[in-house]
N, C-alpha and C. Protein backbone atom coordinates (compact mmCIF):
# COMPACT_ATOMS: atom_id res chain seq x y z
N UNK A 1 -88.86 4.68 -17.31
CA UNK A 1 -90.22 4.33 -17.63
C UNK A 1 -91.02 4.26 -16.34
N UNK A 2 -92.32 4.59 -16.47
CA UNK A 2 -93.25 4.27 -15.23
C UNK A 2 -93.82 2.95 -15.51
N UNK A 3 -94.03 2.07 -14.57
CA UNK A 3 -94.99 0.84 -14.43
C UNK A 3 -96.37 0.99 -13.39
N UNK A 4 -97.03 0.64 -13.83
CA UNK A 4 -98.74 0.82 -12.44
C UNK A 4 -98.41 -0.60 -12.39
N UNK A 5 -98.56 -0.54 -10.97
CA UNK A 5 -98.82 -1.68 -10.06
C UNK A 5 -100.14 -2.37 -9.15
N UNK A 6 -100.12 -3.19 -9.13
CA UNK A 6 -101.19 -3.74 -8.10
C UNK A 6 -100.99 -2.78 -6.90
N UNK A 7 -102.37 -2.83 -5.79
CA UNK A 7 -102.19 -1.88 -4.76
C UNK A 7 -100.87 -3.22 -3.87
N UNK A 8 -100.57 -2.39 -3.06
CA UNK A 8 -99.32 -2.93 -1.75
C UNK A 8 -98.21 -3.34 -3.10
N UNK A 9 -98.13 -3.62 -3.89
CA UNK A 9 -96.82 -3.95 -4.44
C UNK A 9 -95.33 -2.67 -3.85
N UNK A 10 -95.79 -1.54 -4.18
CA UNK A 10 -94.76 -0.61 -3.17
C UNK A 10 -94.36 -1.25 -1.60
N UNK A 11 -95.20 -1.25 -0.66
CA UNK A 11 -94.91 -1.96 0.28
C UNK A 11 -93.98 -2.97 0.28
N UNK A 12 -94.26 -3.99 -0.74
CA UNK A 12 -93.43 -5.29 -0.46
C UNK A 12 -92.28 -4.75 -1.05
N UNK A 13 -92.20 -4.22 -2.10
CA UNK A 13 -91.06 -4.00 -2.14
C UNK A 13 -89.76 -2.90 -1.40
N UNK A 14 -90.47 -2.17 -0.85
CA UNK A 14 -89.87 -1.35 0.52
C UNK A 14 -89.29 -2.12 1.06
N UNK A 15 -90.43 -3.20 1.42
CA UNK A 15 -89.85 -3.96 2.85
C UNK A 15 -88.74 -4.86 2.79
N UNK A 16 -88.92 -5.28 1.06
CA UNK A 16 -88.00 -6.29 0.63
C UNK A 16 -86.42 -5.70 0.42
N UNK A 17 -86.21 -4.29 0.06
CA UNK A 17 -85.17 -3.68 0.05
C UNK A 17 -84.59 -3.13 0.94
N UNK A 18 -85.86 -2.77 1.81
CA UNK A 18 -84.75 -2.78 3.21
C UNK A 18 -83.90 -3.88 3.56
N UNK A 19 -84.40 -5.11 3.60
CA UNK A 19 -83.79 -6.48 3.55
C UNK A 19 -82.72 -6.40 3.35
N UNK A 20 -82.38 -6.11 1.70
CA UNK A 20 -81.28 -6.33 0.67
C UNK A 20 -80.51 -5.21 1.29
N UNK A 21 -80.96 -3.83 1.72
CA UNK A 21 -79.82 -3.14 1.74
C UNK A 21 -79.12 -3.32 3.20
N UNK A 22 -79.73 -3.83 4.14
CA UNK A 22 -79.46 -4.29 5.04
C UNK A 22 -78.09 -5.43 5.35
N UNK A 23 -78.54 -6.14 4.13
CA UNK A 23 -77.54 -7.09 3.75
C UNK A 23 -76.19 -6.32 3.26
N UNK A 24 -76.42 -5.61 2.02
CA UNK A 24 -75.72 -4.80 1.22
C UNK A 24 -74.55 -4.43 2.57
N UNK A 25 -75.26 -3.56 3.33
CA UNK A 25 -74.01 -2.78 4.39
C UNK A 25 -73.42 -4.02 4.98
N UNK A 26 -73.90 -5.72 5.18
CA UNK A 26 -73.21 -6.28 6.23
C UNK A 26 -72.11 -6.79 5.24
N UNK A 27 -72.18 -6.70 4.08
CA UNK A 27 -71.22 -7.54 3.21
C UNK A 27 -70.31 -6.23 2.87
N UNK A 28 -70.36 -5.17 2.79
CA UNK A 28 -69.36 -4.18 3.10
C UNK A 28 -69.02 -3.94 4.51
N UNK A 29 -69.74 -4.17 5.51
CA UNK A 29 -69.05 -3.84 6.49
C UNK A 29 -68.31 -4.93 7.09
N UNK A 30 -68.59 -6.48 6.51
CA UNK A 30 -67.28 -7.58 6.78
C UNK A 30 -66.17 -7.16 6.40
N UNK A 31 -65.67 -6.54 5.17
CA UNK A 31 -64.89 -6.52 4.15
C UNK A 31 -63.48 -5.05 5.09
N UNK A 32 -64.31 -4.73 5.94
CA UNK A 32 -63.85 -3.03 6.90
C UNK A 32 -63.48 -3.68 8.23
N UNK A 33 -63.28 -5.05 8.33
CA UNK A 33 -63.01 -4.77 9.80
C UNK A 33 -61.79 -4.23 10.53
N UNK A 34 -60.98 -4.05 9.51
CA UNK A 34 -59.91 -3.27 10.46
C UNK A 34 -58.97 -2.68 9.17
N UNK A 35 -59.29 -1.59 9.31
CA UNK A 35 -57.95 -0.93 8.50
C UNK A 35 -56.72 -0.23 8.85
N UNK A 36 -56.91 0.08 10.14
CA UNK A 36 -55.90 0.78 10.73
C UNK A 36 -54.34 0.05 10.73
N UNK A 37 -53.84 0.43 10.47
CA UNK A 37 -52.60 0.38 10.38
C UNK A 37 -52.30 -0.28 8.54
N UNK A 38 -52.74 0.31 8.19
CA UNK A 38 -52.58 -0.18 6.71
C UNK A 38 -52.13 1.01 5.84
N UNK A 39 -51.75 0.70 4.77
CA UNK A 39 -50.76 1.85 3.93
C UNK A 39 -52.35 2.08 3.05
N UNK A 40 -52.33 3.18 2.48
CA UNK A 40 -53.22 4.15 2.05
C UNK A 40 -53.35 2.95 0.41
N UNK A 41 -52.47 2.28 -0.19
CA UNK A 41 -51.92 1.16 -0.89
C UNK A 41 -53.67 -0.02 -0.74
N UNK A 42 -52.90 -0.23 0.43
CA UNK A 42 -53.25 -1.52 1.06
C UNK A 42 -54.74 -1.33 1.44
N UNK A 43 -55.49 0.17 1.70
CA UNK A 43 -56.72 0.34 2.25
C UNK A 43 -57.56 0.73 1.18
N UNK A 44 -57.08 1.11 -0.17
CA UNK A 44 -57.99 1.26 -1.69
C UNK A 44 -57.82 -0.15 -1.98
N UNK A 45 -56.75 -1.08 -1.84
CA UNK A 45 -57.00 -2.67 -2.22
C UNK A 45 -58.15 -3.36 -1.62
N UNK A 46 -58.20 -3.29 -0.23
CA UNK A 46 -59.17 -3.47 0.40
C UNK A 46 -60.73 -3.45 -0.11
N UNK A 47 -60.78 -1.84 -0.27
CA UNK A 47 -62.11 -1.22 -1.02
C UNK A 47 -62.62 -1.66 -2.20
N UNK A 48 -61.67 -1.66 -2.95
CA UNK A 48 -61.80 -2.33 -4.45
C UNK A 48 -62.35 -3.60 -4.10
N UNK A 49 -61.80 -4.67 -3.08
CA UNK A 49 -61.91 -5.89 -3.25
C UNK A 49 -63.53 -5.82 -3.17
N UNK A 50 -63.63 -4.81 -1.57
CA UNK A 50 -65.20 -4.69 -1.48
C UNK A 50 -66.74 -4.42 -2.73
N UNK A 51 -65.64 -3.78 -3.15
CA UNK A 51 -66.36 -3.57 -4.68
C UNK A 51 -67.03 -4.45 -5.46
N UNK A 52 -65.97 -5.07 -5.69
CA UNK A 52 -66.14 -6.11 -6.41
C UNK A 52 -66.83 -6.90 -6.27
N UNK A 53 -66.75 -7.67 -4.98
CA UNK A 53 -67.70 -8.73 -4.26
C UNK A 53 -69.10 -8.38 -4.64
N UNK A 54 -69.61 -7.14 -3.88
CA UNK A 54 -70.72 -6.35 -4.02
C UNK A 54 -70.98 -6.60 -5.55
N UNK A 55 -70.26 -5.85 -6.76
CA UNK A 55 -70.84 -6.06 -8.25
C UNK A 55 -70.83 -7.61 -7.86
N UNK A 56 -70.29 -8.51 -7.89
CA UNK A 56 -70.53 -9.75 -8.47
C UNK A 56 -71.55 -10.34 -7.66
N UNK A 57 -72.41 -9.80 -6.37
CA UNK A 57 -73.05 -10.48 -5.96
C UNK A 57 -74.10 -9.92 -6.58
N UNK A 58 -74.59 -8.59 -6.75
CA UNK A 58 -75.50 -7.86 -7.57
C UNK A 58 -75.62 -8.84 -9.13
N UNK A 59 -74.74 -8.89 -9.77
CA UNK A 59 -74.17 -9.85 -11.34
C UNK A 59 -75.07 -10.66 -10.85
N UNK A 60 -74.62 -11.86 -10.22
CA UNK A 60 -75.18 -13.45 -10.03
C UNK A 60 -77.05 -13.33 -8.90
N UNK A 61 -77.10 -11.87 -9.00
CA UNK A 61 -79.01 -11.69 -8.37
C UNK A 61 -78.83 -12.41 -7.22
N UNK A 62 -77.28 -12.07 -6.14
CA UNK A 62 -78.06 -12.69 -5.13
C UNK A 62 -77.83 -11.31 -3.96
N UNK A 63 -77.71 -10.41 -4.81
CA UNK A 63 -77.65 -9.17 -3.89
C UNK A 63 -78.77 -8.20 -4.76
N UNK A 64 -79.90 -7.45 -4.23
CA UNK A 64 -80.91 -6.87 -5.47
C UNK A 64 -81.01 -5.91 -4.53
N UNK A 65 -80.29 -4.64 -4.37
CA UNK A 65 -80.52 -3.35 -3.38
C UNK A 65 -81.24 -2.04 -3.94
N UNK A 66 -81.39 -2.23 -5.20
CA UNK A 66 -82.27 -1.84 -5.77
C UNK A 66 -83.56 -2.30 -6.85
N UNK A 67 -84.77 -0.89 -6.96
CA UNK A 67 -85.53 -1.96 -7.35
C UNK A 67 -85.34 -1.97 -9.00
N UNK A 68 -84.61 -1.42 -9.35
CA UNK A 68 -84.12 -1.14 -10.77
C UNK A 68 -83.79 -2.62 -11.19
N UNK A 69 -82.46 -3.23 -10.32
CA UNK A 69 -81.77 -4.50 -10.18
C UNK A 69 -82.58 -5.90 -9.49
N UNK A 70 -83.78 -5.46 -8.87
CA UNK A 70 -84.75 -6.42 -8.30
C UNK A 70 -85.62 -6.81 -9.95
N UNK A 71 -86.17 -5.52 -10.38
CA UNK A 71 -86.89 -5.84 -11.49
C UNK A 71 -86.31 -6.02 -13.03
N UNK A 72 -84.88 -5.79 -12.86
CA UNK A 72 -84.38 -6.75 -14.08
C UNK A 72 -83.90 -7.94 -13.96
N UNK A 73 -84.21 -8.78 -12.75
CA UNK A 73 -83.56 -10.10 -12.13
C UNK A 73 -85.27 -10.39 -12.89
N UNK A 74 -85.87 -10.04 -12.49
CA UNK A 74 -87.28 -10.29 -12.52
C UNK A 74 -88.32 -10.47 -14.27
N UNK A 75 -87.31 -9.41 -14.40
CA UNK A 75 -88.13 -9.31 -16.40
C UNK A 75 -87.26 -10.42 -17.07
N UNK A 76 -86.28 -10.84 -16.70
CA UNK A 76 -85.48 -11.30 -17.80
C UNK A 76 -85.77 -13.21 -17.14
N UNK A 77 -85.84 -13.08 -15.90
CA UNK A 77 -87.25 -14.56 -15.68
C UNK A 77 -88.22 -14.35 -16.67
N UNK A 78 -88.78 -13.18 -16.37
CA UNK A 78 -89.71 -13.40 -17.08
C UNK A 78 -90.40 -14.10 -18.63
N UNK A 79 -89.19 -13.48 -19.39
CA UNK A 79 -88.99 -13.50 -20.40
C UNK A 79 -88.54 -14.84 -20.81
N UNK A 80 -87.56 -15.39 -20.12
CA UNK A 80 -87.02 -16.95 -20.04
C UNK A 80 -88.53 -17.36 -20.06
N UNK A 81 -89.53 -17.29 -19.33
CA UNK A 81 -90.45 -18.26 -18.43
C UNK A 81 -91.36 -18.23 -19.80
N UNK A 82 -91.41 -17.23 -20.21
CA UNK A 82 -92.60 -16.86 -21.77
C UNK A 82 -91.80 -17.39 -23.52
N UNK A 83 -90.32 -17.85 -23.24
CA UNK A 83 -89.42 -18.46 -24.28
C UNK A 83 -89.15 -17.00 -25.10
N UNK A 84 -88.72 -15.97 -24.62
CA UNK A 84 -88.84 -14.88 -25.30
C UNK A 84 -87.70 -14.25 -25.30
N UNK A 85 -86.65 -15.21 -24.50
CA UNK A 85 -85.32 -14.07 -23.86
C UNK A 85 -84.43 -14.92 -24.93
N UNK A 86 -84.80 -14.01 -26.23
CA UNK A 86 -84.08 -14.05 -27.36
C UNK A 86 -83.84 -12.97 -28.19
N UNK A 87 -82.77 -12.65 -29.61
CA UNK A 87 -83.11 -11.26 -29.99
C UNK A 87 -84.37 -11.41 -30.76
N UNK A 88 -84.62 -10.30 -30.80
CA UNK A 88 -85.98 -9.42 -31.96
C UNK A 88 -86.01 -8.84 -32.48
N UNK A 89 -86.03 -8.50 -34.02
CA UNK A 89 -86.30 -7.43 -34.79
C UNK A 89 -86.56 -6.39 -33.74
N UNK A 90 -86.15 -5.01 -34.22
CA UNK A 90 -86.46 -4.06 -34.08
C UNK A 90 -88.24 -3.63 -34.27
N UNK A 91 -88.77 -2.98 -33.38
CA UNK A 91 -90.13 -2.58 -33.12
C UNK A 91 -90.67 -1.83 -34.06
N UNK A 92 -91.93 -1.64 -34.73
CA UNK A 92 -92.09 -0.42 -35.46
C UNK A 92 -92.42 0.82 -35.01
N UNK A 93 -91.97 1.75 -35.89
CA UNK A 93 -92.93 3.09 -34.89
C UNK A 93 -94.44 3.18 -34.03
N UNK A 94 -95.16 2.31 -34.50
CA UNK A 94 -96.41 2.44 -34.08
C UNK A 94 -96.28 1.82 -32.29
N UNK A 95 -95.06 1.06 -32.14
CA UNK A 95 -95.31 0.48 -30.53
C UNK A 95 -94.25 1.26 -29.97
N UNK A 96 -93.93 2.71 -30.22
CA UNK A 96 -92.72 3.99 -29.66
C UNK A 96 -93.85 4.81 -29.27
N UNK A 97 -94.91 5.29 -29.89
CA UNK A 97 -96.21 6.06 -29.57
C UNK A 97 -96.29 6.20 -28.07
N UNK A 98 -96.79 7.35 -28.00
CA UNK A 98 -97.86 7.50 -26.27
C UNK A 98 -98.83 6.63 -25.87
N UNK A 99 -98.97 6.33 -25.37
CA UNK A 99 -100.36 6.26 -24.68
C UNK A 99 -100.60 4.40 -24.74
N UNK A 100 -101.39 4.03 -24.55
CA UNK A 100 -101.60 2.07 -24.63
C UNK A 100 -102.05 1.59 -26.04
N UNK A 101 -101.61 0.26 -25.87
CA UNK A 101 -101.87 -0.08 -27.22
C UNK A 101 -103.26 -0.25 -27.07
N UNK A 102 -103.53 -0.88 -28.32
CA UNK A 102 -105.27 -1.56 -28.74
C UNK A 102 -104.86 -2.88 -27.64
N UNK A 103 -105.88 -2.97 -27.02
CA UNK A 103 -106.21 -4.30 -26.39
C UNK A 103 -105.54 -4.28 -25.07
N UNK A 104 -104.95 -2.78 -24.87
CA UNK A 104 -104.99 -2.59 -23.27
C UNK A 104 -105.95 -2.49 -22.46
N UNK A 105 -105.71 -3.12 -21.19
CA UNK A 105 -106.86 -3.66 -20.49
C UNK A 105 -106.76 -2.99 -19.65
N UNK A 106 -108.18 -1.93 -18.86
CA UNK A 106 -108.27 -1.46 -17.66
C UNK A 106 -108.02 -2.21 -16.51
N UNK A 107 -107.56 -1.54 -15.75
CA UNK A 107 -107.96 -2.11 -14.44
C UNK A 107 -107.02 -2.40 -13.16
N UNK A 108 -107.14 -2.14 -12.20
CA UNK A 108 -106.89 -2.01 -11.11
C UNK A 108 -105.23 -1.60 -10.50
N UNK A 109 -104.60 -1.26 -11.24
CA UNK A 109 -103.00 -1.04 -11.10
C UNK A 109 -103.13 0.88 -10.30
N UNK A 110 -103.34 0.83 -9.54
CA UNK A 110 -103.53 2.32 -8.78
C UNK A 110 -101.94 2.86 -8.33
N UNK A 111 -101.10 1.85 -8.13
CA UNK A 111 -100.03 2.47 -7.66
C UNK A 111 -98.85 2.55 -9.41
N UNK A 112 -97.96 3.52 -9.00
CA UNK A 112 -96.69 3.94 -10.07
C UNK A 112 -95.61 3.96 -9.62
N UNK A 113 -94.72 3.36 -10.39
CA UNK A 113 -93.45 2.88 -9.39
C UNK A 113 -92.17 3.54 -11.13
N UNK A 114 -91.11 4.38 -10.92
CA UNK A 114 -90.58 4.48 -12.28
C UNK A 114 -89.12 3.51 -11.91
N UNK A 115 -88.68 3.27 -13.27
CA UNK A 115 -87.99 1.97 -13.68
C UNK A 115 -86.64 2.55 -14.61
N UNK A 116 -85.49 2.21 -14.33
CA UNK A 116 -84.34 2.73 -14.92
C UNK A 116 -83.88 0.92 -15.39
N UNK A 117 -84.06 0.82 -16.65
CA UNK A 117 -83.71 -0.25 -16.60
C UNK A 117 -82.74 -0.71 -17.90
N UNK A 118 -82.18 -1.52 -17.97
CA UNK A 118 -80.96 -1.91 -19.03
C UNK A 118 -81.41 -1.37 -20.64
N UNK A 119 -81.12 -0.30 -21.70
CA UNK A 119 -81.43 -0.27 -22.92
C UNK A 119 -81.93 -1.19 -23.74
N UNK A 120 -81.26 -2.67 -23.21
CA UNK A 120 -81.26 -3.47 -24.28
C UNK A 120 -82.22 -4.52 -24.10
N UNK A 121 -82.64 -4.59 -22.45
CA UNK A 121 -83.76 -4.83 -21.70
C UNK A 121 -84.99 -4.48 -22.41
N UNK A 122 -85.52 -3.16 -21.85
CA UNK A 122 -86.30 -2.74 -22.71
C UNK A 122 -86.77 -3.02 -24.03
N UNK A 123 -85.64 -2.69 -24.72
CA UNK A 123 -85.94 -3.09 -26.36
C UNK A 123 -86.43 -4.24 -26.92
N UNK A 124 -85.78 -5.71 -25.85
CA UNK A 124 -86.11 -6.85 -25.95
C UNK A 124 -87.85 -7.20 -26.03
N UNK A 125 -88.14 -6.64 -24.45
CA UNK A 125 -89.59 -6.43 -23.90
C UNK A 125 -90.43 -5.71 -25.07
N UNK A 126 -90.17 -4.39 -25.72
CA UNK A 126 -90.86 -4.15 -26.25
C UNK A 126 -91.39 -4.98 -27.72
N UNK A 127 -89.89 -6.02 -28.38
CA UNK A 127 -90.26 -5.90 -29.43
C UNK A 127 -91.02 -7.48 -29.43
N UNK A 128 -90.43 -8.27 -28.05
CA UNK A 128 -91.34 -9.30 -28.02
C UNK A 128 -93.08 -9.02 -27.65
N UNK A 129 -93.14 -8.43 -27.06
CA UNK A 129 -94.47 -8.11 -27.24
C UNK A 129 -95.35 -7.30 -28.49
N UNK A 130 -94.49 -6.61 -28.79
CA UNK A 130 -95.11 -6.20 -30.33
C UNK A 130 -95.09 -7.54 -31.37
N UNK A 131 -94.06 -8.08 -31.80
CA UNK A 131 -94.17 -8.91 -32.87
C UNK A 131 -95.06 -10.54 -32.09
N UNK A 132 -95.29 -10.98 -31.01
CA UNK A 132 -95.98 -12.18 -30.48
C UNK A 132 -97.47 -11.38 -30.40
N UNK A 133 -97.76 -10.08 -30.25
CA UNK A 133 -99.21 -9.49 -30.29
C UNK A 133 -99.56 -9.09 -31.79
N UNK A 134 -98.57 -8.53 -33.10
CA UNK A 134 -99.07 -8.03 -33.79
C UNK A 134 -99.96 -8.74 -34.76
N UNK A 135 -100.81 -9.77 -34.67
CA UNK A 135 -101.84 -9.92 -35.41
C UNK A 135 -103.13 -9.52 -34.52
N UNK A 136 -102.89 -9.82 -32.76
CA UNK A 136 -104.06 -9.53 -32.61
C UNK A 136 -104.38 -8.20 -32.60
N UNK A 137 -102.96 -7.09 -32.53
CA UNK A 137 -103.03 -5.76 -32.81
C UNK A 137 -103.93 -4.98 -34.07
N UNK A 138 -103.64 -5.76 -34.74
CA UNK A 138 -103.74 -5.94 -36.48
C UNK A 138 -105.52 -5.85 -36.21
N UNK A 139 -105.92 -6.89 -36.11
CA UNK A 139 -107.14 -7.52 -35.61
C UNK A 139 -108.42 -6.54 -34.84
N UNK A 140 -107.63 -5.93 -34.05
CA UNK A 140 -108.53 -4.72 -32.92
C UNK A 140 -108.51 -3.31 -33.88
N UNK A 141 -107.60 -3.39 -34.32
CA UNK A 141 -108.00 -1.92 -35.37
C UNK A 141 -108.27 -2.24 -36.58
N UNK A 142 -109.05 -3.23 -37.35
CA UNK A 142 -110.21 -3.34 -38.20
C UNK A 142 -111.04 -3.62 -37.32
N UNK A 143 -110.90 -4.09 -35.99
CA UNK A 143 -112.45 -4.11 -35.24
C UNK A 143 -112.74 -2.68 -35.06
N UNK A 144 -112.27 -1.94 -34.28
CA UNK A 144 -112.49 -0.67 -34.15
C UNK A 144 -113.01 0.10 -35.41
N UNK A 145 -112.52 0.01 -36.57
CA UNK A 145 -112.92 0.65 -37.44
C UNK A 145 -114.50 0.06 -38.23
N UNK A 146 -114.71 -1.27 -37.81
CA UNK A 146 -116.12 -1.87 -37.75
C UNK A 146 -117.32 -1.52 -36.89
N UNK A 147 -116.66 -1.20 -35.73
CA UNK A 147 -117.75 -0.54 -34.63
C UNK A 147 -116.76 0.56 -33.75
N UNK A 148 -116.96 1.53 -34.43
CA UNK A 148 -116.52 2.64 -34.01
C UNK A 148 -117.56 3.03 -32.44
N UNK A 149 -118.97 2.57 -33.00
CA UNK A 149 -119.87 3.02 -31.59
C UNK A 149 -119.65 2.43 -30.55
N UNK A 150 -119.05 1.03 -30.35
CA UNK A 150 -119.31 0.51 -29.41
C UNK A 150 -117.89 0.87 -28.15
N UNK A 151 -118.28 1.27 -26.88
CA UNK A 151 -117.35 1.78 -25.94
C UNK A 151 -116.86 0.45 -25.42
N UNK A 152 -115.07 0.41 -26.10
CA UNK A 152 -115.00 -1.23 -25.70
C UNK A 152 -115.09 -1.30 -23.86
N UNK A 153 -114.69 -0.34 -23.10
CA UNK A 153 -114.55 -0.74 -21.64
C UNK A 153 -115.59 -0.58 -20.95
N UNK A 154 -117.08 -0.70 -21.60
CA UNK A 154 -118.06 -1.17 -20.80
C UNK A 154 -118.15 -2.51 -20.92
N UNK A 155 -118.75 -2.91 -19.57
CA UNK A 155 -119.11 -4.40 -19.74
C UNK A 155 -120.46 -5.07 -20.44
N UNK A 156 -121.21 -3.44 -21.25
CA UNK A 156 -122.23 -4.56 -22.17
C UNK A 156 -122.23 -3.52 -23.38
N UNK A 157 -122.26 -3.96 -24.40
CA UNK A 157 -122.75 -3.57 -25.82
C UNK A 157 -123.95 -2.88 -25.82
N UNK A 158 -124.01 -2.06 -27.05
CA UNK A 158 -125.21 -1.97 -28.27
C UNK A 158 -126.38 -2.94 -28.30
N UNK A 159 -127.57 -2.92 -27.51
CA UNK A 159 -128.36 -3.82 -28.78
C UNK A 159 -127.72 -4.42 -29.56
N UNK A 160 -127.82 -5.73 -29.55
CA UNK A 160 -127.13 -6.63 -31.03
C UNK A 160 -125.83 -6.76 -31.01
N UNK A 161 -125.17 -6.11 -30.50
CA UNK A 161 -123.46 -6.02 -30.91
C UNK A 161 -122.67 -6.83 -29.95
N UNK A 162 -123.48 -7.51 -28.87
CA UNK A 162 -122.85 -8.49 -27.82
C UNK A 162 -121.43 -9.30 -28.55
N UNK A 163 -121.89 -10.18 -29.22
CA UNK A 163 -120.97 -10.46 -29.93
C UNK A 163 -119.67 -9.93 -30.76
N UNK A 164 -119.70 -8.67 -31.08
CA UNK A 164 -118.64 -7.67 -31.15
C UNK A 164 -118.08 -7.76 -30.06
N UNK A 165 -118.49 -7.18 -29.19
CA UNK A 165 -117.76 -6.83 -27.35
C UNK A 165 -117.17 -8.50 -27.43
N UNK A 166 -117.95 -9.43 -27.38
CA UNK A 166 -116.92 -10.28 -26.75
C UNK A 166 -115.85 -11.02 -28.21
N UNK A 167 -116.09 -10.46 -29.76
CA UNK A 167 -114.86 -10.51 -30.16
C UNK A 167 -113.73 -9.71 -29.85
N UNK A 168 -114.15 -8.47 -29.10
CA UNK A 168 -112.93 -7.31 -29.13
C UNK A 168 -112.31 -8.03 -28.10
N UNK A 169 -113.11 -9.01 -26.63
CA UNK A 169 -112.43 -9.60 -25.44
C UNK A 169 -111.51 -10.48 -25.79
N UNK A 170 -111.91 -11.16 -26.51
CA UNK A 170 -111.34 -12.22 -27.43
C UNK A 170 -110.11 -12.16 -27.79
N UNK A 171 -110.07 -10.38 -28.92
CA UNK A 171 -108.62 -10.58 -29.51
C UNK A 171 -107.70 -9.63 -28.53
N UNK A 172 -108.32 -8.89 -27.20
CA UNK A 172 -107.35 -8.05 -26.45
C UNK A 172 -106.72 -8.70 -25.46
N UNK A 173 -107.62 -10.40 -25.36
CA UNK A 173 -106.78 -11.52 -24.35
C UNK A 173 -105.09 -12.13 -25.11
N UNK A 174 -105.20 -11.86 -26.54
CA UNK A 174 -104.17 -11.95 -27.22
C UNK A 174 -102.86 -10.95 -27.29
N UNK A 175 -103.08 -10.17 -26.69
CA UNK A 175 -102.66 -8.63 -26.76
C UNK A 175 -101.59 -9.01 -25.38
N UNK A 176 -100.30 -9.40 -25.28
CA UNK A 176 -99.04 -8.85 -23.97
C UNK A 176 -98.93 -7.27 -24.30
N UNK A 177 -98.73 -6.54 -23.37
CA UNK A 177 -98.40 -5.27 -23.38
C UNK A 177 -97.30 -5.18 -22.57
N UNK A 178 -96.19 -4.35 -23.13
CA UNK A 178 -95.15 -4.05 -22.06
C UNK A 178 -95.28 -4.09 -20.50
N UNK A 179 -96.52 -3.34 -20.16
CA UNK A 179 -96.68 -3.48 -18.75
C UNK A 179 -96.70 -4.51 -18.12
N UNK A 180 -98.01 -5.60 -18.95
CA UNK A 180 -97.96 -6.68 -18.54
C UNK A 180 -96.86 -7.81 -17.77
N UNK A 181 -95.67 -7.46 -19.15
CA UNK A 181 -94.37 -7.80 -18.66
C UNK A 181 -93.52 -7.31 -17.27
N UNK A 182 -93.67 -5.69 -17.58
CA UNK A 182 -93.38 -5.32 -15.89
C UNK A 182 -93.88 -5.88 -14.65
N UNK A 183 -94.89 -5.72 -14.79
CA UNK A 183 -95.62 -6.47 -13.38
C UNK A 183 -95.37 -7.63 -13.15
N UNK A 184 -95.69 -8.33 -14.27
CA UNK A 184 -94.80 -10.07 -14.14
C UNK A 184 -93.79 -9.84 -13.63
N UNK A 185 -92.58 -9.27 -14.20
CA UNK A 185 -90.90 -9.40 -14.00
C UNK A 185 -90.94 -8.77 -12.12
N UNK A 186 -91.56 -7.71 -11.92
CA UNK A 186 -91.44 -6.73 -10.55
C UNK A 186 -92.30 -8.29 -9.87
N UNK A 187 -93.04 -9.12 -10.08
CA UNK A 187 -93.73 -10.34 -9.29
C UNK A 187 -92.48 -10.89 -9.32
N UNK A 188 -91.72 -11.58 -10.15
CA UNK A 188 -91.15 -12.92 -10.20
C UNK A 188 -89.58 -12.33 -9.23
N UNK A 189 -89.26 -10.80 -9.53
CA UNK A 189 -87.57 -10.54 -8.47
C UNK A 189 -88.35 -10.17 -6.75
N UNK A 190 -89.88 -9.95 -6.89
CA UNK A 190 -90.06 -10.04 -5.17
C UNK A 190 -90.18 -11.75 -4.55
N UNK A 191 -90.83 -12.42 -5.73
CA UNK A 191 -90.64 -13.89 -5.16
C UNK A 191 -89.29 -14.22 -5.26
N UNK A 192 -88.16 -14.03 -5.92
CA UNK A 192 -86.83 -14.64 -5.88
C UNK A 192 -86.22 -14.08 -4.23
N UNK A 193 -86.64 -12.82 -4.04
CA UNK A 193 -86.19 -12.23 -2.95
C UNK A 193 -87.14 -12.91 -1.54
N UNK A 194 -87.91 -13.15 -1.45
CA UNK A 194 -89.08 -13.76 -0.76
C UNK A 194 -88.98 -15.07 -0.33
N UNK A 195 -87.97 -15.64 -1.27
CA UNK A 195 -88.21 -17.64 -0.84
C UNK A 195 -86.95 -17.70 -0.10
């Protein structure tokens, strides 16, 4: 998946993974200090052990060398932090579609960062935000179909229709969108990495 980001969010997180991978090599390269004279046995035991350490420090988020593994430390805070990191019905077709939902909000995310992230991750994200938004979803498309004229992403109305514009503000402040969640989760694994 792609996520848009705030501008510098790439940056920090560059800088923050250099960090981690930095780390990454010193906790494999403790694990190497001497193999020589060891049976070919004894030097895959070794490796393995290294392995391991590495997964389990990655497991317990206190190793994040990627930003794949930074931003699922990060969504699944997230999700805790919003009471959401629970199961969910399955999504309907209408939130699998292209393009943004009703009550996506313009604005300022200039940078794109793409995201390989857990199946089941995802699915979670999507369907909590579909079923905790779908009334105000519900809501924006009988508005839309009430004032088809009015261009919701200007900041003033129609003659007369002020009040439309700021019901459509109204019910698209109700509206989480997947992204929303990204950017939160990609915020909350650069502050875990950060403090």
């Amino acid at each position: 998946m792609t996520v848009r980001l705030p501008y510098g969010t790439r940056v920090q997180l560059h800088q923050l993974l250099n960090n981690e991978r930095r780390l990454s090599k010193e906790l494999a390269d403790s694990n190497q200090l001497d193999l020589a004279g060891l049976t070919q046995r004894e030097v895959a035991a070794v490796r393995a052990a290294r392995r391991s350490q590495l997964f389990r420090a990655r497991e317990r988020g206190e190793l994040l060398d990627s930003v794949d593994r930074l931003a699922a430390l990060g969504v699944l805070r997230e999700l805790k932090s919003r009471g959401w990191d629970r199961s969910w019905p399955d999504y309907p077709e209408e939130a699998r579609g292209p393009g943004r939902w009703p009550g996506s909000q313009d604005g300022g995310f200039p940078e794109k960062m793409s995201l390989r992230l857990p199946v089941d991750l995802e699915h979670r994200v999507r369907s909590a935000c579909w079923y905790t938004s779908a009334d105000a979803i519900a809501a924006l498309l009988d508005w839309r179909d009430r004032y088809p004229q009015i261009v919701r992403r200007r900041r003033e109305a129609p003659a007369g229709q002020e009040d439309a514009l700021r019901e459509y503000r109204r019910l698209a402040a109700r509206v989480t969108t997947t992204g929303d969640v990204w950017r939160a989760g990609i915020r909350r694994g650069i502050e875990a990495r950060s403090v």
